[in-house]
Protein backbone atom coordinates (compact mmCIF):
# COMPACT_ATOMS: atom_id res chain seq x y z
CA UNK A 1 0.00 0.00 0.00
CA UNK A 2 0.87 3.36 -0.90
CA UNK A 3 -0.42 6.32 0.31
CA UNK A 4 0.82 9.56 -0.74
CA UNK A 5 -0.35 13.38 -0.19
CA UNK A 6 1.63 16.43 -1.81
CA UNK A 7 0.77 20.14 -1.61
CA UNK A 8 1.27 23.40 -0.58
CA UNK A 9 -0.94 25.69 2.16
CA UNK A 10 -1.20 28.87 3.96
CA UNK A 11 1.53 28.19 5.81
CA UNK A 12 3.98 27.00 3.31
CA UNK A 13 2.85 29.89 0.23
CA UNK A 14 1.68 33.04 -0.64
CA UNK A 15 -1.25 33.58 -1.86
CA UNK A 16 -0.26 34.30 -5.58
CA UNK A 17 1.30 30.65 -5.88
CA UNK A 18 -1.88 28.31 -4.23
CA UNK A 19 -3.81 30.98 -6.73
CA UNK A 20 -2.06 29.56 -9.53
CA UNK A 21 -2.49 25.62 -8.64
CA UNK A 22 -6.31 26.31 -7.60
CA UNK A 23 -6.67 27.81 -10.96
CA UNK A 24 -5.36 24.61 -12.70
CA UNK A 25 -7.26 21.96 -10.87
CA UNK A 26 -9.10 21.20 -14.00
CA UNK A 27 -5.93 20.83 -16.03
CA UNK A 28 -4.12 18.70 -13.21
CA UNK A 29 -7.22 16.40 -12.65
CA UNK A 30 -7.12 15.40 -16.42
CA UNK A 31 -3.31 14.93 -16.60
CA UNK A 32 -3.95 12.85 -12.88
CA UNK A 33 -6.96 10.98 -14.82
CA UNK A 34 -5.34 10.60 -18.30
CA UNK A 35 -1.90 8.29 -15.60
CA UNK A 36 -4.94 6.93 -13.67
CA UNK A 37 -5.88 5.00 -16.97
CA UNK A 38 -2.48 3.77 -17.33
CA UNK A 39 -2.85 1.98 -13.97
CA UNK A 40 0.11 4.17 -12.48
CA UNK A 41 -1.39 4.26 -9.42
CA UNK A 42 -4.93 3.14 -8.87
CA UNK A 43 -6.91 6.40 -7.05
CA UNK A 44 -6.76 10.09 -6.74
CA UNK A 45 -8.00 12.99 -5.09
CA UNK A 46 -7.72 17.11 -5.35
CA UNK A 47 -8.30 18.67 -1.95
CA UNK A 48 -8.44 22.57 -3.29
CA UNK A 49 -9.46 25.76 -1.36
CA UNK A 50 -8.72 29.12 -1.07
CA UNK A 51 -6.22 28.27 1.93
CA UNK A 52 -4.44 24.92 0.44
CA UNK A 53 -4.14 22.66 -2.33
CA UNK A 54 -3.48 19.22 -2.15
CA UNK A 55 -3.46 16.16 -4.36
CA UNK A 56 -3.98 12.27 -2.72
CA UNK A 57 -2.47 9.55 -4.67
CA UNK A 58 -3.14 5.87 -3.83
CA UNK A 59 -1.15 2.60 -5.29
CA UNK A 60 -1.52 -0.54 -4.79
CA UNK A 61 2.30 -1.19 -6.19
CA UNK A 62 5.75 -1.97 -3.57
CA UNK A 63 7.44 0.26 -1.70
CA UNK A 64 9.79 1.45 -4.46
CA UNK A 65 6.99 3.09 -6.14
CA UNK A 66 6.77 5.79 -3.34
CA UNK A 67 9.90 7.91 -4.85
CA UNK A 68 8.34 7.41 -8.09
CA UNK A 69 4.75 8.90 -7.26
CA UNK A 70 7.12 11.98 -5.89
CA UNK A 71 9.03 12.45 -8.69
CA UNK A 72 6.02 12.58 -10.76
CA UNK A 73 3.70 14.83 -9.03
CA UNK A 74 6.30 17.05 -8.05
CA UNK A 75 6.76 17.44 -11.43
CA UNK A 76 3.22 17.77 -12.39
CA UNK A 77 3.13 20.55 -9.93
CA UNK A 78 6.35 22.07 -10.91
CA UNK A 79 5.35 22.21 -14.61
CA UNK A 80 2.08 24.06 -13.58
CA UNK A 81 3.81 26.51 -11.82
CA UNK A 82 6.39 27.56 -14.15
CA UNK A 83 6.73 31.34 -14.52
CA UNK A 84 4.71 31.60 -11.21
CA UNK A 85 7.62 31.92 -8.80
CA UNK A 86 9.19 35.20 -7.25
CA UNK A 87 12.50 34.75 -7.72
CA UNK A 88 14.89 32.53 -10.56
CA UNK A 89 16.41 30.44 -7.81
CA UNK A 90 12.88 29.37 -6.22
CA UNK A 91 11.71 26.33 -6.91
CA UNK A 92 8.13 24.03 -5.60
CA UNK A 93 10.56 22.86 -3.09
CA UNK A 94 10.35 26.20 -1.16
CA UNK A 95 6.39 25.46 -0.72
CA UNK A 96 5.61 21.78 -1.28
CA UNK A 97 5.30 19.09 1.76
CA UNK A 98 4.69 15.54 0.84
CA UNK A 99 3.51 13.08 3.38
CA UNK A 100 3.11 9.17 2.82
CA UNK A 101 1.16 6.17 4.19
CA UNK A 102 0.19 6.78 8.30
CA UNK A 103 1.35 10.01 7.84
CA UNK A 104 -0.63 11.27 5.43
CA UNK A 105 -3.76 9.52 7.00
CA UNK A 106 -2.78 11.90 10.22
CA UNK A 107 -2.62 15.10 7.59
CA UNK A 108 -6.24 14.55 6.40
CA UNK A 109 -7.37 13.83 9.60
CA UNK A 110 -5.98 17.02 10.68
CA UNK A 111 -7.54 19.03 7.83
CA UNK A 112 -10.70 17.66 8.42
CA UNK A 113 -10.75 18.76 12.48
CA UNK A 114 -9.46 21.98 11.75
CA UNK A 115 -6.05 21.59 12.90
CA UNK A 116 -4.55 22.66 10.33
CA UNK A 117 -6.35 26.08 9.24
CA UNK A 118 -5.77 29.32 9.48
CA UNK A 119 -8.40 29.43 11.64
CA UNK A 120 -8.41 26.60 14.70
CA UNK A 121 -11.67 24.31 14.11
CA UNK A 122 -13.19 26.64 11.78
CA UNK A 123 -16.28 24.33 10.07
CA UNK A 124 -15.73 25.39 6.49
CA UNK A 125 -13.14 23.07 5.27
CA UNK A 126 -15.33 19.84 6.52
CA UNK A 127 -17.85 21.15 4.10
CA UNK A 128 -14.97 21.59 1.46
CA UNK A 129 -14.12 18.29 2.06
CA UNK A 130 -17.22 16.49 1.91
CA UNK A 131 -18.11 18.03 -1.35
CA UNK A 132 -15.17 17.68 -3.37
CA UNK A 133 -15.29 13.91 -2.23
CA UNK A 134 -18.48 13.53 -3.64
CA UNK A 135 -17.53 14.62 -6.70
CA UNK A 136 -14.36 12.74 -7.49
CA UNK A 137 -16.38 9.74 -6.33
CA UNK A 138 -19.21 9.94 -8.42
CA UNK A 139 -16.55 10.78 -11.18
CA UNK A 140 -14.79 6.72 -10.05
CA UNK A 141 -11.54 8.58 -9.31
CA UNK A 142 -11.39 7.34 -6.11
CA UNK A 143 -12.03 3.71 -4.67
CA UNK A 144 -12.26 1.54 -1.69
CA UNK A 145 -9.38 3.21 -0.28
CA UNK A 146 -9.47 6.78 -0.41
CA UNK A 147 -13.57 6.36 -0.06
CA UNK A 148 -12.94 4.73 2.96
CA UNK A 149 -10.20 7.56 4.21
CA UNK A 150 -12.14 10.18 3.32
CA UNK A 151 -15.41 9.29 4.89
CA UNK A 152 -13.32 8.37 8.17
CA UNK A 153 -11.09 12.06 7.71
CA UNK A 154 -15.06 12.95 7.84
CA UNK A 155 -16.11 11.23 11.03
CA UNK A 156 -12.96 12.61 12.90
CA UNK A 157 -14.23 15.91 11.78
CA UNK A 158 -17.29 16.02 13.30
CA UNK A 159 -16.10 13.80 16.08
CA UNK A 160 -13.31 16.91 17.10
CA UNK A 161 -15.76 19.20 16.66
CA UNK A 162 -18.75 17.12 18.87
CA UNK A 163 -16.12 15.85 21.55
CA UNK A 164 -14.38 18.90 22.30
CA UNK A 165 -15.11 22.69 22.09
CA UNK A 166 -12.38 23.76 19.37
CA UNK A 167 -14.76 25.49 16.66
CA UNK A 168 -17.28 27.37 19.95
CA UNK A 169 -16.61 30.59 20.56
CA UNK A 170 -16.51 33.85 17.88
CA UNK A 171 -13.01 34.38 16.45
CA UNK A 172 -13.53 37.11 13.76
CA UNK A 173 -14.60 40.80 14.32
CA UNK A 174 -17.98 40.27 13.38
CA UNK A 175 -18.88 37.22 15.19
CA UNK A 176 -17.33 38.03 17.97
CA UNK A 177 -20.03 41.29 17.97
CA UNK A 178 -22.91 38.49 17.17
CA UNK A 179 -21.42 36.85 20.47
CA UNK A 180 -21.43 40.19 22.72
CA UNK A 181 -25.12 41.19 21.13
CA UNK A 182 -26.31 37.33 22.62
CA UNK A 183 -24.78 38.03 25.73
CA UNK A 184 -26.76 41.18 25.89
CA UNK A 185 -30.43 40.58 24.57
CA UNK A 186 -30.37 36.43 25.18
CA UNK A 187 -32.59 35.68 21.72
CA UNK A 188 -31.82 38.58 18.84
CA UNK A 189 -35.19 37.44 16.91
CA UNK A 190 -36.84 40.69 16.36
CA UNK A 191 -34.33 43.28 17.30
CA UNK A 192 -33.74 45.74 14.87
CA UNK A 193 -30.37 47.28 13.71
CA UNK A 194 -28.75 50.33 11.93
CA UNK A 195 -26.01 50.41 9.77
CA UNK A 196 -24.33 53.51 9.51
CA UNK A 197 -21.74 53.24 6.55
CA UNK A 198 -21.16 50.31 4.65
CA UNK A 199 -17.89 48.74 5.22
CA UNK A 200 -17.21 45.29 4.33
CA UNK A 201 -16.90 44.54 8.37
CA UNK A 202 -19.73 46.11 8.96
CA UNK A 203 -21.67 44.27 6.45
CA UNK A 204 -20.02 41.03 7.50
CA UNK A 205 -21.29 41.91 11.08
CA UNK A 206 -24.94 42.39 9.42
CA UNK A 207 -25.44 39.44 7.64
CA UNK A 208 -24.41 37.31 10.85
CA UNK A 209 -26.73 39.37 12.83
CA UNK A 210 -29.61 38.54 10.32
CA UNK A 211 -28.45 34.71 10.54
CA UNK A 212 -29.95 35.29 13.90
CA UNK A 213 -32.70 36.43 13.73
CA UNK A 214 -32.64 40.50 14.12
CA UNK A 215 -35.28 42.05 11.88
CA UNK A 216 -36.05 45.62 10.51
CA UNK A 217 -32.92 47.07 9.06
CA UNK A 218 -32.21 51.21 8.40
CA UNK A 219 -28.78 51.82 6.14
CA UNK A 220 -27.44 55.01 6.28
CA UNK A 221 -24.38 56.36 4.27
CA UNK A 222 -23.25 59.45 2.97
CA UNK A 223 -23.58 58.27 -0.23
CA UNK A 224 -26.80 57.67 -0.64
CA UNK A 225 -26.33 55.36 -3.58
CA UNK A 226 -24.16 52.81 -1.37
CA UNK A 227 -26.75 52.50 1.26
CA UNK A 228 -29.21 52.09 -1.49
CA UNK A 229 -27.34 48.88 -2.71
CA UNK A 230 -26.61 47.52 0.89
CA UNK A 231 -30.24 47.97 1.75
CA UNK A 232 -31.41 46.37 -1.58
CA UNK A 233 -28.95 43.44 -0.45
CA UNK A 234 -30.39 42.67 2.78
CA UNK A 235 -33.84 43.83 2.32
CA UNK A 236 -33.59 47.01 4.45
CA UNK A 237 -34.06 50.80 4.36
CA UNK A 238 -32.00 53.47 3.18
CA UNK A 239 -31.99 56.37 5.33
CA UNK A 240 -30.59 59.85 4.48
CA UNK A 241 -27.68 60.40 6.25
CA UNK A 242 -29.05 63.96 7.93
CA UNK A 243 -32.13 61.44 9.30
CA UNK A 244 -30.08 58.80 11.24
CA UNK A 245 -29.91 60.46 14.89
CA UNK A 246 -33.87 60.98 14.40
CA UNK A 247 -34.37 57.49 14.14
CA UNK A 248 -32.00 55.93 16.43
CA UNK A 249 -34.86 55.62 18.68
CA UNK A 250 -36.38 52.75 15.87
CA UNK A 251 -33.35 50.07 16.57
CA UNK A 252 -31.66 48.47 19.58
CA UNK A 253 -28.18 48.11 17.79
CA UNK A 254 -26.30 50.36 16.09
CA UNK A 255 -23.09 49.25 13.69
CA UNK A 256 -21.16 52.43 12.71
CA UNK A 257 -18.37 51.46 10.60
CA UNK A 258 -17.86 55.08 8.66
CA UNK A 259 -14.74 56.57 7.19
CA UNK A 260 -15.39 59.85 8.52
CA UNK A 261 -12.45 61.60 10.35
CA UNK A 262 -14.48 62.64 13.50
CA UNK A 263 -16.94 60.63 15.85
CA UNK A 264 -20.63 61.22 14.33
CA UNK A 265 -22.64 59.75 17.12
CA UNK A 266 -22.54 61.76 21.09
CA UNK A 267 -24.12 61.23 24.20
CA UNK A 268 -26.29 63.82 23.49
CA UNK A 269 -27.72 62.04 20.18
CA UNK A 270 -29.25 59.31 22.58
CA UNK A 271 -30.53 61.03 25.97
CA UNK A 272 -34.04 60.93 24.14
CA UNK A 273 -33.55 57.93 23.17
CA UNK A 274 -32.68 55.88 25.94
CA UNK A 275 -35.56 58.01 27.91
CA UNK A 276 -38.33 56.20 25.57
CA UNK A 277 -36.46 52.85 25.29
CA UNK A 278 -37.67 50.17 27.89
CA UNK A 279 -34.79 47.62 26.73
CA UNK A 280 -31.01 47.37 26.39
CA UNK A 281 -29.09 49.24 23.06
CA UNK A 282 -26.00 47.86 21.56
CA UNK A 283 -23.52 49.60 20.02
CA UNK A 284 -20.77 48.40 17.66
CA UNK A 285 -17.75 51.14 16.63
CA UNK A 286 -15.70 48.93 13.92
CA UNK A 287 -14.76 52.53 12.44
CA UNK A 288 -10.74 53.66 13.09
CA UNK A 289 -11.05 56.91 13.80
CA UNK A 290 -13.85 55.51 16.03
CA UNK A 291 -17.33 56.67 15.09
CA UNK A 292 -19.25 56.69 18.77
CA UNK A 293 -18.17 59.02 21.03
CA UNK A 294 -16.90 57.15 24.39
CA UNK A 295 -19.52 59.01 26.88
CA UNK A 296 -22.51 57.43 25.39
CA UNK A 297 -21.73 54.22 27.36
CA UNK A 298 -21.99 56.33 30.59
CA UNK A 299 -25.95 56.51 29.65
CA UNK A 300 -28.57 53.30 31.08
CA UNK A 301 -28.95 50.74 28.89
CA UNK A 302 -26.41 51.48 26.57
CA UNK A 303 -23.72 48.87 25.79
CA UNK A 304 -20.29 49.99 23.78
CA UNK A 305 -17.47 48.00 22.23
CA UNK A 306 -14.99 49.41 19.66
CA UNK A 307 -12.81 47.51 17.57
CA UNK A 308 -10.55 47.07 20.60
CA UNK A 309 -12.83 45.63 22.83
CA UNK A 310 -13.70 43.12 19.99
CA UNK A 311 -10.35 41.62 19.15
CA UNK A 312 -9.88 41.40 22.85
CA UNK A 313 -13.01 39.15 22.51
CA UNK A 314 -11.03 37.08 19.55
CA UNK A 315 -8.08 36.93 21.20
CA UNK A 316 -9.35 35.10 24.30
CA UNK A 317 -11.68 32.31 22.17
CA UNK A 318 -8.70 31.60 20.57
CA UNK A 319 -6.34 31.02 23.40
CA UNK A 320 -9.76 28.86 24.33
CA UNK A 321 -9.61 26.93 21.26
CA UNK A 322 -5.97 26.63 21.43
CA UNK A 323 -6.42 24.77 24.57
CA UNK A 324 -8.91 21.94 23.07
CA UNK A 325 -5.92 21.12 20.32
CA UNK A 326 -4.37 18.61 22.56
CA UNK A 327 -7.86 17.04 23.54
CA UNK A 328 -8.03 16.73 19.47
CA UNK A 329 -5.15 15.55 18.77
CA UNK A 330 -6.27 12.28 20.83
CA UNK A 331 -8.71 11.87 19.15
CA UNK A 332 -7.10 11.66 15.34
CA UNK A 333 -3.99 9.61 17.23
CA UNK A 334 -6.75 6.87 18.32
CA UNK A 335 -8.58 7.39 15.05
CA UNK A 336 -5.36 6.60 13.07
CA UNK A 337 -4.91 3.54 14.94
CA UNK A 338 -8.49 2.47 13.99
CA UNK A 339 -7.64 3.07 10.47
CA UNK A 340 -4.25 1.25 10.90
CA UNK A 341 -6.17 -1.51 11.89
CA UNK A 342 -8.90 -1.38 8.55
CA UNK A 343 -5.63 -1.83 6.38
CA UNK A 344 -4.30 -4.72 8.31
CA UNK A 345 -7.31 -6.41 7.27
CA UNK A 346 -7.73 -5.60 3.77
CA UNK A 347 -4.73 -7.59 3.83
CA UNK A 348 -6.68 -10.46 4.55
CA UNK A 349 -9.32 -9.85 1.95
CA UNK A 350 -7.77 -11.53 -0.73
CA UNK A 351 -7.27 -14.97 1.06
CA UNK A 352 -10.48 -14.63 2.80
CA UNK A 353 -12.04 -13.91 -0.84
CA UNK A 354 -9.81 -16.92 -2.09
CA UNK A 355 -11.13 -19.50 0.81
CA UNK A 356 -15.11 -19.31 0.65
CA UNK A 357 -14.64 -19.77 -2.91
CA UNK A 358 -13.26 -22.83 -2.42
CA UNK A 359 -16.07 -23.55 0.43
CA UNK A 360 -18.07 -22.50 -2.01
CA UNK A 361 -17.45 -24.80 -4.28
CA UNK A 362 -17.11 -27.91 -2.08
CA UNK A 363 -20.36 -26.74 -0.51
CA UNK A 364 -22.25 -26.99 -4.22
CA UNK A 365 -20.40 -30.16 -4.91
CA UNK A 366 -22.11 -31.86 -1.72
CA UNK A 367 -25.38 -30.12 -1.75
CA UNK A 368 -25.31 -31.81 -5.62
CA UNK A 369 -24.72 -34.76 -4.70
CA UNK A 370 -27.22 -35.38 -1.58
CA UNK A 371 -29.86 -33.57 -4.12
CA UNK A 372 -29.17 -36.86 -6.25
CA UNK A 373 -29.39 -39.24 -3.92
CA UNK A 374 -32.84 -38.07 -2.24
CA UNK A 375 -34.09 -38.23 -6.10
CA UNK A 376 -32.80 -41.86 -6.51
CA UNK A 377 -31.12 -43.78 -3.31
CA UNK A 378 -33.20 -45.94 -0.95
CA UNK A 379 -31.82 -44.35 1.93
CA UNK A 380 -33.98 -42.52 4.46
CA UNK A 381 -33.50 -38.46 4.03
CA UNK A 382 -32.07 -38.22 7.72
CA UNK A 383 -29.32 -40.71 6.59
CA UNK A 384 -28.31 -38.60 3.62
CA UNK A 385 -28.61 -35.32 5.74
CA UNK A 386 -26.21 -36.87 7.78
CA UNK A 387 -23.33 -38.07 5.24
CA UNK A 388 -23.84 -34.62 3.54
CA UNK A 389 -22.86 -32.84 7.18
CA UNK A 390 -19.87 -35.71 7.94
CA UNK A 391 -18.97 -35.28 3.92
CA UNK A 392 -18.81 -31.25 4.52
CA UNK A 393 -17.13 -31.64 7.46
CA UNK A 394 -14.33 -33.88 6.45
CA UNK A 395 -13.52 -31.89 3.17
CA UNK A 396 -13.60 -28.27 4.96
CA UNK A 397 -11.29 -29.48 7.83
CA UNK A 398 -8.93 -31.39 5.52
CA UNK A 399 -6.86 -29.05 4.14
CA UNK A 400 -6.10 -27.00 7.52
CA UNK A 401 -5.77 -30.71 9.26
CA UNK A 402 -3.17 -31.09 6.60
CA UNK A 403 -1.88 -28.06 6.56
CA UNK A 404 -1.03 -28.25 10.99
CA UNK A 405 0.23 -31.58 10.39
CA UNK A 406 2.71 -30.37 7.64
CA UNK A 407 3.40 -27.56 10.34
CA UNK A 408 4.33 -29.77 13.29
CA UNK A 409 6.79 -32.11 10.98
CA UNK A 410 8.67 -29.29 9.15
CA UNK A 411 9.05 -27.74 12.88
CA UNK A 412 10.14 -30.40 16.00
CA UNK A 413 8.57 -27.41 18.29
CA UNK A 414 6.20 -25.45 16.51
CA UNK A 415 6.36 -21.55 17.52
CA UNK A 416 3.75 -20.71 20.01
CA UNK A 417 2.56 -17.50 17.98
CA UNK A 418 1.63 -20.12 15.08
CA UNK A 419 -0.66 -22.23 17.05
CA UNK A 420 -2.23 -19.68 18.43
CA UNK A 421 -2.57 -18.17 15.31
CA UNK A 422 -4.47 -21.25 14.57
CA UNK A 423 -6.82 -21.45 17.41
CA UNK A 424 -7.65 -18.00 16.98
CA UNK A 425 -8.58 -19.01 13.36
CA UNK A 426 -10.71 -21.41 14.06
CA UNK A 427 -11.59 -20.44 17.56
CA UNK A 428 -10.49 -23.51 19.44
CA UNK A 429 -11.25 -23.95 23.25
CA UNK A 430 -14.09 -21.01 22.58
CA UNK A 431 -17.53 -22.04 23.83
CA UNK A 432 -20.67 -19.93 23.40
């Protein structure tokens, strides 16, 4: 068996070069499928995402073939490349790792749990994974052996993930404000939120909001056109930008994320506001200069993070997730094992296969031949039952009796590892 995984990742190369390869997945599958054909190795499959790109190869040929499957989709990947790198002395060594057998059974597992993004136990490459599976299944690319890694580098995934608390907790800017807003109102269904300028955080932060369940959305931007389109996007209102501290009475959380050079929201806006409101507001500053001017928070009801207090908020559900890796890493070590095991008997599936063939075939011969005799003997149907069981049981047991005998002459002391191979076999001394 040979197992081998090469590629490059967030860690190893820049953007520009895993670019480049995800851009020429089609190209590379067809070179991968046109070798395939040729029986060079006997299943393959392209892991690519925006963070890595990696290609599986599996062959069923000796050990010596592992250097070859290197060579080759180094190669591949070298050839695809060409032009691509910064500098005349670079080379795919500078980016590529390569990983074979156990090891790369470990790497996917990995992957799959999160371990290895750029994010700890982020959920989005177990998606990744599952469909571009699918896919080079359906397609026959892949067979019993990378269908049955792949489905298990599943399972660990959502076993990591169910088993330990690596992907809870926000760990970007605008989940981390979903996460404070939670803490605040308990259930967000129905709360309503204004937008004032229309950053890409900002908008992030929005659409996560919506995901749970706030309602009623006012967009305000200075130009008008922008908040038009972000409105249109979410379903929303566009406000003027001279009507926003009239209607900041309307929402219970405000996202200011403007580029203006001065804070645009005071204490002063809200003292009406807060005098009418019977429930909590939440404010979000993602701007930098910051947009809400610090004395607001000073009013009742009126909660205040900036982009500060956020990352703070990151920072410490990482260091949390950080300390579930080792709890993880248990996990795949065991799961490896279990896999380790699954190959030790496919090597057993050919002799197995090879044995009730030749039951199989004794079986029919016997069956055949009491089937004749109830047609034609005089004997009583309980006396042929019985030779057919003493006739099956003689010929199955023969060539094993033989086989133990042969054992115990070639050997004056057989080892004690064979015959207990043998009684495990055939489960001697084992009573139901």
């Amino acid at each position: 068996m040979q197992l081998l995984v090469s590629g490059i990742n967030h860690k190893t190369a820049p953007i520009s070069i895993r670019d480049q390869l995800s851009q020429k997945t089609v190209e590379i599958k067809k070179e991968l499928n046109e070798e395939l054909s040729k029986n060079f190795f006997k299943e393959f499959f392209i892991l690519s995402t925006c963070n890595r790109f990696e290609v599986y190869l599996y062959s069923e040929k000796e050990v010596e073939t592992r250097n070859t499957l290197k060579k080759y989709i180094y190669k591949l990947l070298e050839n695809t490349l060409k032009g691509h790198f910064k500098y005349k002395i670079n080379d795919l060594n500078d980016y590529l790792y390569q990983y074979h057998d156990l090891q790369a059974v470990e790497h996917l597992y990995r992957v799959a749990a999160g371990l290895d993004s750029l994010v700890k136990g982020e959920d989005q490459i177990l998606a990744q994974i599952k469909k571009q599976f699918r896919e080079y299944k359906e397609e026959n690319l892949t067979g019993s052996y990378l269908n049955q890694l792949c489905l298990e580098a599943i399972k660990v995934g959502k076993m990591v993930r169910t088993k330990t608390k690596i992907n809870e907790r926000a760990v970007s800017i605008s989940y981390a404000a979903v996460e404070l807003a939670r803490d605040i109102f308990g259930s967000l269904n129905g709360e309503k939120v204004m937008i004032l300028g229309a950053g890409e955080t900002a908008e992030l932060t929005l659409k996560n909001l919506l995901n749970y369940g706030v309602e009623g959305i006012l967009v305000a931007n200075r130009t008008y056109a922008n908040g038009q389109k972000l409105a249109a996007e979410y379903g929303g209102e566009v406000i003027h930008w001279e009507e926003f501290k009239t209607r900041v009475e309307e929402v219970d959380i405000i996202i200011a994320s403007t580029a203006a050079p001065h804070t645009v929201l005071h204490k002063d806006d809200l003292l009406d506001t807060v005098e009418k409101k019977h429930g909590p507001m939440f404010l979000i500053d993602i701007a930098l200069p910051r947009d809400i001017d610090q004395n607001v928070e000073k009013l009742p009801g009126v909660h205040l993070y900036n982009i500060d207090d956020l990352k703070r908020v990151v920072d410490k559900n990482l260091n949390l997730r950080e300390n579930e890796v080792t709890k993880a890493e248990a996990i795949i070590e065991e799961e490896k094992y279990n896999f380790q095991c699954w190959l030790r008997e496919r090597r057993c599936v050919p002799l197995i296969k090879e044995m009730r063939e030749d039951a199989h075939s004794i079986k029919e011969k016997e069956v055949k031949r009491a089937l004749h005799q109830l047609r034609n003997s005089e004997l009583e149907p309980e006396e042929i039952i019985e030779q057919l069981a003493h006739r099956l049981l003689n010929k199955l047991l023969h060539q094993p009796t033989v086989g133990l005998k042969e054992l115990a002459i070639k050997s004056e002391k057989p080892k004690e590892a064979q015959l207990e191979a043998v009684k495990t076999i055939f489960a001697v001394g084992e009573k139901e």
